[in-house]
Protein backbone atom coordinates (compact mmCIF):
# COMPACT_ATOMS: atom_id res chain seq x y z
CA UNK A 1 -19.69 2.26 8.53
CA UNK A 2 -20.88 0.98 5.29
CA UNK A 3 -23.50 -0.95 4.97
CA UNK A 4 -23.48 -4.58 4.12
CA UNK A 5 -26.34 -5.51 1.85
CA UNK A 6 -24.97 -9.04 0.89
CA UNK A 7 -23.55 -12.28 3.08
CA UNK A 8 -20.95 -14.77 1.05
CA UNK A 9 -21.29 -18.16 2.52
CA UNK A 10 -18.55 -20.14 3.56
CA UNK A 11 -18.08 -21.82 0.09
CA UNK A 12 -17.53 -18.83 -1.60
CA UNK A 13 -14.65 -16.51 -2.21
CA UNK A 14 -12.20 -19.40 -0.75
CA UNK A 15 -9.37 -19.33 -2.79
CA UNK A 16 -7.26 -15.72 -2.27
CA UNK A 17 -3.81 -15.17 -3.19
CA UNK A 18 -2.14 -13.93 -0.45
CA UNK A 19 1.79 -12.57 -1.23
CA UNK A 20 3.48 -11.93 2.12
CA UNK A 21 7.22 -11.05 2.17
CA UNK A 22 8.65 -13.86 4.46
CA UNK A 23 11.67 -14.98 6.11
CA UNK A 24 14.57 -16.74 4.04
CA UNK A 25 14.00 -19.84 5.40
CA UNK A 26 9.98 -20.02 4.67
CA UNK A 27 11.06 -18.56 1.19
CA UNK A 28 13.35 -21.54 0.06
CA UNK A 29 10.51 -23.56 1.32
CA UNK A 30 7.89 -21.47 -0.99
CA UNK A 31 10.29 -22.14 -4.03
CA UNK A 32 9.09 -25.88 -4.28
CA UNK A 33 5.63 -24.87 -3.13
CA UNK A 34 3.79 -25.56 -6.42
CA UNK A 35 5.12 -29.02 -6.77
CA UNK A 36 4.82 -29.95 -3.30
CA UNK A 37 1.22 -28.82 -3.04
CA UNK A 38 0.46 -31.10 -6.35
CA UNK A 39 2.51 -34.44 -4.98
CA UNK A 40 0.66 -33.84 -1.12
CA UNK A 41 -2.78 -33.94 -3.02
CA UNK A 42 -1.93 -36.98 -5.22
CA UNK A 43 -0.91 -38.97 -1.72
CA UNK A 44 -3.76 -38.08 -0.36
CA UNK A 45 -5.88 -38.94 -3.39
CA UNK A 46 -3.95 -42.78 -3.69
CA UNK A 47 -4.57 -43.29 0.08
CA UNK A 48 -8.30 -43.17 -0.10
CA UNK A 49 -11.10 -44.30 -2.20
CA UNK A 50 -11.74 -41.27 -5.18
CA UNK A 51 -15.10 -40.81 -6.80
CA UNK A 52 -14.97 -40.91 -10.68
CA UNK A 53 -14.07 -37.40 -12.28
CA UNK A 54 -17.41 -36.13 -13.41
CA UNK A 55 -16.32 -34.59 -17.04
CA UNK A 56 -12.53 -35.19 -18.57
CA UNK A 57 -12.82 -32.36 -20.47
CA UNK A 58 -14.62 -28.87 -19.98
CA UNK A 59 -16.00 -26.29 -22.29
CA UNK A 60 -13.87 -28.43 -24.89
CA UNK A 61 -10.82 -26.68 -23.74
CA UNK A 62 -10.34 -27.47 -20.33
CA UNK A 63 -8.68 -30.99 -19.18
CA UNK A 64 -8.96 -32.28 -15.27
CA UNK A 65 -5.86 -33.58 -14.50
CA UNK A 66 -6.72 -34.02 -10.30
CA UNK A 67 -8.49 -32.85 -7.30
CA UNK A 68 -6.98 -30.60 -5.06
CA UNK A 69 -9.78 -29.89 -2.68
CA UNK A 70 -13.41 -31.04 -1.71
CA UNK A 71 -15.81 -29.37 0.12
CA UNK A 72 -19.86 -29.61 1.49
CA UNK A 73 -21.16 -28.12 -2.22
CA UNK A 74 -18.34 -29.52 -4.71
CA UNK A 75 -14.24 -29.94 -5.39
CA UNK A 76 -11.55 -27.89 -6.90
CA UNK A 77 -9.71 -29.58 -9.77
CA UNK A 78 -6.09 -28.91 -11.22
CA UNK A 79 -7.04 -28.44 -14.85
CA UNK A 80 -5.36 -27.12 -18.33
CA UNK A 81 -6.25 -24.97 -20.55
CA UNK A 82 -5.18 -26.18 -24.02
CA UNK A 83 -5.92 -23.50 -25.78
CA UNK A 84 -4.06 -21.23 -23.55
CA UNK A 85 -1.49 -23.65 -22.19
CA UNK A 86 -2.03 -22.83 -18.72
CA UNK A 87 -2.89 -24.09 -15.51
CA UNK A 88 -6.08 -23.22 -13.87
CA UNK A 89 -8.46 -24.13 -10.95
CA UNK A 90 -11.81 -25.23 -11.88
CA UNK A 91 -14.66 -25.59 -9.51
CA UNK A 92 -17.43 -28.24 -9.95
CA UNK A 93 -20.75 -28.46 -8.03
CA UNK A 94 -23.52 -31.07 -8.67
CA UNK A 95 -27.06 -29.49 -10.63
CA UNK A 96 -28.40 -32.35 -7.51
CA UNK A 97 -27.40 -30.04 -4.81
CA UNK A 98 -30.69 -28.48 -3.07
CA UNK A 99 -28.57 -24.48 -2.57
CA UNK A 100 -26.02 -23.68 -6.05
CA UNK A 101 -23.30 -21.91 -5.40
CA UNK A 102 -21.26 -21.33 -7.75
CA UNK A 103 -23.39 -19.40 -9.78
CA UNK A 104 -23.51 -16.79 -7.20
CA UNK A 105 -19.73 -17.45 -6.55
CA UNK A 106 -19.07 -15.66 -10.45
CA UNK A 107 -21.31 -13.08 -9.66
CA UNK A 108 -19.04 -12.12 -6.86
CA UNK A 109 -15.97 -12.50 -8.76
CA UNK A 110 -17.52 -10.25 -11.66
CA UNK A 111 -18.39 -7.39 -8.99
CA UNK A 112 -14.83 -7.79 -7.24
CA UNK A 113 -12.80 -7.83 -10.79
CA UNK A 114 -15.12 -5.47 -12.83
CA UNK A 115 -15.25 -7.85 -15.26
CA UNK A 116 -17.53 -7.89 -18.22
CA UNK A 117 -18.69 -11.10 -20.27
CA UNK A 118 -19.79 -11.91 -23.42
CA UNK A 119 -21.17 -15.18 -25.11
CA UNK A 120 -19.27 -17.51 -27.08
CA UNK A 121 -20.40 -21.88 -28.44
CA UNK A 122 -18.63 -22.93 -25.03
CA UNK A 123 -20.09 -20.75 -22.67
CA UNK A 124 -19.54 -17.28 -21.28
CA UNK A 125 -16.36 -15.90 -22.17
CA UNK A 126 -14.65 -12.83 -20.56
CA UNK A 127 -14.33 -9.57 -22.57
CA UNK A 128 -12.41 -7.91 -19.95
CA UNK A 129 -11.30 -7.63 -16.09
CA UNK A 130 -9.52 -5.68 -14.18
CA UNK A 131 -6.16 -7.20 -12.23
CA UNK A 132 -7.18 -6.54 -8.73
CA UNK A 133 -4.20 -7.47 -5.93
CA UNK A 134 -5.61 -10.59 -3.48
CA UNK A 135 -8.09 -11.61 -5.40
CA UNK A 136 -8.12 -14.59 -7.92
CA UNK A 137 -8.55 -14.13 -12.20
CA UNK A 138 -11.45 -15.48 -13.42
CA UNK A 139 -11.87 -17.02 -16.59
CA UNK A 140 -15.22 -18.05 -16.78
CA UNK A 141 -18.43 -19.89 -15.70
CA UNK A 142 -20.98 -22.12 -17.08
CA UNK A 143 -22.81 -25.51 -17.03
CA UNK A 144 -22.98 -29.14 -18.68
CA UNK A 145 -25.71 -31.36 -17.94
CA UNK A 146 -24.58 -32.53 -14.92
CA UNK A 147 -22.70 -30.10 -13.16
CA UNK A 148 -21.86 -26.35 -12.96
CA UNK A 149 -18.53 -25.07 -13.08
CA UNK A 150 -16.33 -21.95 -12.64
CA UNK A 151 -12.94 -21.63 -13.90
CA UNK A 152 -9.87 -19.68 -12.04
CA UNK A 153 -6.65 -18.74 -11.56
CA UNK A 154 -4.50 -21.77 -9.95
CA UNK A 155 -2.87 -20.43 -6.68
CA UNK A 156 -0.26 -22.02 -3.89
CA UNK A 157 -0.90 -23.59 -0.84
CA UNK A 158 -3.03 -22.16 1.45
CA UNK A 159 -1.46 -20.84 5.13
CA UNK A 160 -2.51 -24.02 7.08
CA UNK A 161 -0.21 -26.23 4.35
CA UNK A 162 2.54 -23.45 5.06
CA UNK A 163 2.41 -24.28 8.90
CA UNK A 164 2.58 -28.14 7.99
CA UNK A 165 5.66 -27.13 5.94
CA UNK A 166 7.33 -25.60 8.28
CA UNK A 167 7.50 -28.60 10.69
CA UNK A 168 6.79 -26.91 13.93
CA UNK A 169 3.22 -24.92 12.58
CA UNK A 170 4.86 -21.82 13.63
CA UNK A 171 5.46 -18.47 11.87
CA UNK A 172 7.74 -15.95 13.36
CA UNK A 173 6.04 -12.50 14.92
CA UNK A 174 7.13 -10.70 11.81
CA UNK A 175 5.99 -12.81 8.96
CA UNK A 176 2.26 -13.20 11.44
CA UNK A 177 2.33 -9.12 10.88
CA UNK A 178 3.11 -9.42 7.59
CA UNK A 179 0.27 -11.94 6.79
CA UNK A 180 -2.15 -10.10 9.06
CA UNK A 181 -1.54 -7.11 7.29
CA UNK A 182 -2.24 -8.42 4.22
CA UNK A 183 -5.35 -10.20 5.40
CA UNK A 184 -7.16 -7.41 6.52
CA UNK A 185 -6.43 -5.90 3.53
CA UNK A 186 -8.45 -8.29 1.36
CA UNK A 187 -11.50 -8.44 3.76
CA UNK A 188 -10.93 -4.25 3.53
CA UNK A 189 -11.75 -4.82 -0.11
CA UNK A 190 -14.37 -7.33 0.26
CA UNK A 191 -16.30 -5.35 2.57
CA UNK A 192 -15.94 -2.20 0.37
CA UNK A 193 -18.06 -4.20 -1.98
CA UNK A 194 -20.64 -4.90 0.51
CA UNK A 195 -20.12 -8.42 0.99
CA UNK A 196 -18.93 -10.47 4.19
CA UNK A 197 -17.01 -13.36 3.98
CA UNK A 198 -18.12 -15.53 6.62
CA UNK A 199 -15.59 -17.94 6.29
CA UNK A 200 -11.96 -16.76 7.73
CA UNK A 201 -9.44 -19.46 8.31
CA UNK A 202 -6.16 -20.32 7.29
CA UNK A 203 -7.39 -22.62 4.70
CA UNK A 204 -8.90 -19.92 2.66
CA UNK A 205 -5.94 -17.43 2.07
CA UNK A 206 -3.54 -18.97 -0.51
CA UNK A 207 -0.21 -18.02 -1.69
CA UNK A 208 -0.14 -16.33 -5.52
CA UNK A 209 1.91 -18.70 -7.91
């Protein structure tokens, strides 16, 4: 068995595409996934007091547009990239909190994709990565004075919104192998790297867009 000389905690590594080959049914409900995802979040967001957005605008490229997901050391925005016209996922902890994660969060991300970075006015910028099957692309980290922040690719619903969509939170046997398969395949490739993840639940294996 290899040896595992490092331990993720739970806040890391929680956004993984996850591509299983489903039944017709869960597939015309995976069509509108994107948009359904976005409007579910909004409700949420108008039913309940938000806190202010910390920064409009990151690394001068980046917009927030809304919050898709909070958790004990930050949230997960929807943002743009205008210079890229793209979506992405950008992840936002406080400089207040007393353990940072996110900066050993990119670390992980740079060991898992190979990547290597080089500096640029808005922060680190990527020179190149390798496109590695379950796991997110990264497109950069850095800090403002408030806050730190990692930017990423902006993935589907996660398996526990997939059970909600399907009205009676039930996959068939097959599609459970399917997704089990493919599971144990990204933790396979995790582990290879000597990290654990510490944190498996359906919330934190998302669909690819």
């Amino acid at each position: 068995r290899s040896k595992m000389k490092n331990s993720i905690t739970p806040s890391n590594l929680n956004l993984m595409p996850l591509q299983p080959i489903i039944e017709e049914g869960t597939k015309n409900l995976l069509n509108q996934n994107k948009n359904f995802f976005i409007n579910e979040m909004n409700e949420k967001e108008e039913n309940k007091k938000k806190e202010p957005i910390m920064k409009d605008l990151i690394a001068e490229n980046f917009v927030i547009l809304t919050t898709i997901g909070k958790g004990a050391f930050g949230e997960i925005s929807l943002s743009y990239d205008l210079r890229e016209n793209l979506e992405v996922a950008i992840k936002r902890e406080k400089k207040t909190n007393k353990i940072p994660q996110i900066i050993t969060e990119s670390k992980v991300y740079q060991k898992l994709l190979n990547i290597h970075l080089g500096q640029d006015i808005s922060g680190l910028k990527i020179i190149s990565q390798e496109t590695i099957l379950g796991v997110p692309k990264f497109y950069g980290v850095g800090e403002t004075p408030d806050f730190y922040y990692l930017i990423m690719e902006f993935l589907g619903p996660n398996l526990n919104n997939l059970l909600n969509y399907c009205g009676v939170r039930k996959f068939t046997i097959s599609t459970v192998c399917l997704i089990g398969l493919q599971m144990l395949n990204r933790i396979e490739y995790i582990h290879k790297h000597h990290y654990l993840h510490r944190d498996i639940k359906p919330e934190n294996f998302c669909i690819g867009t």
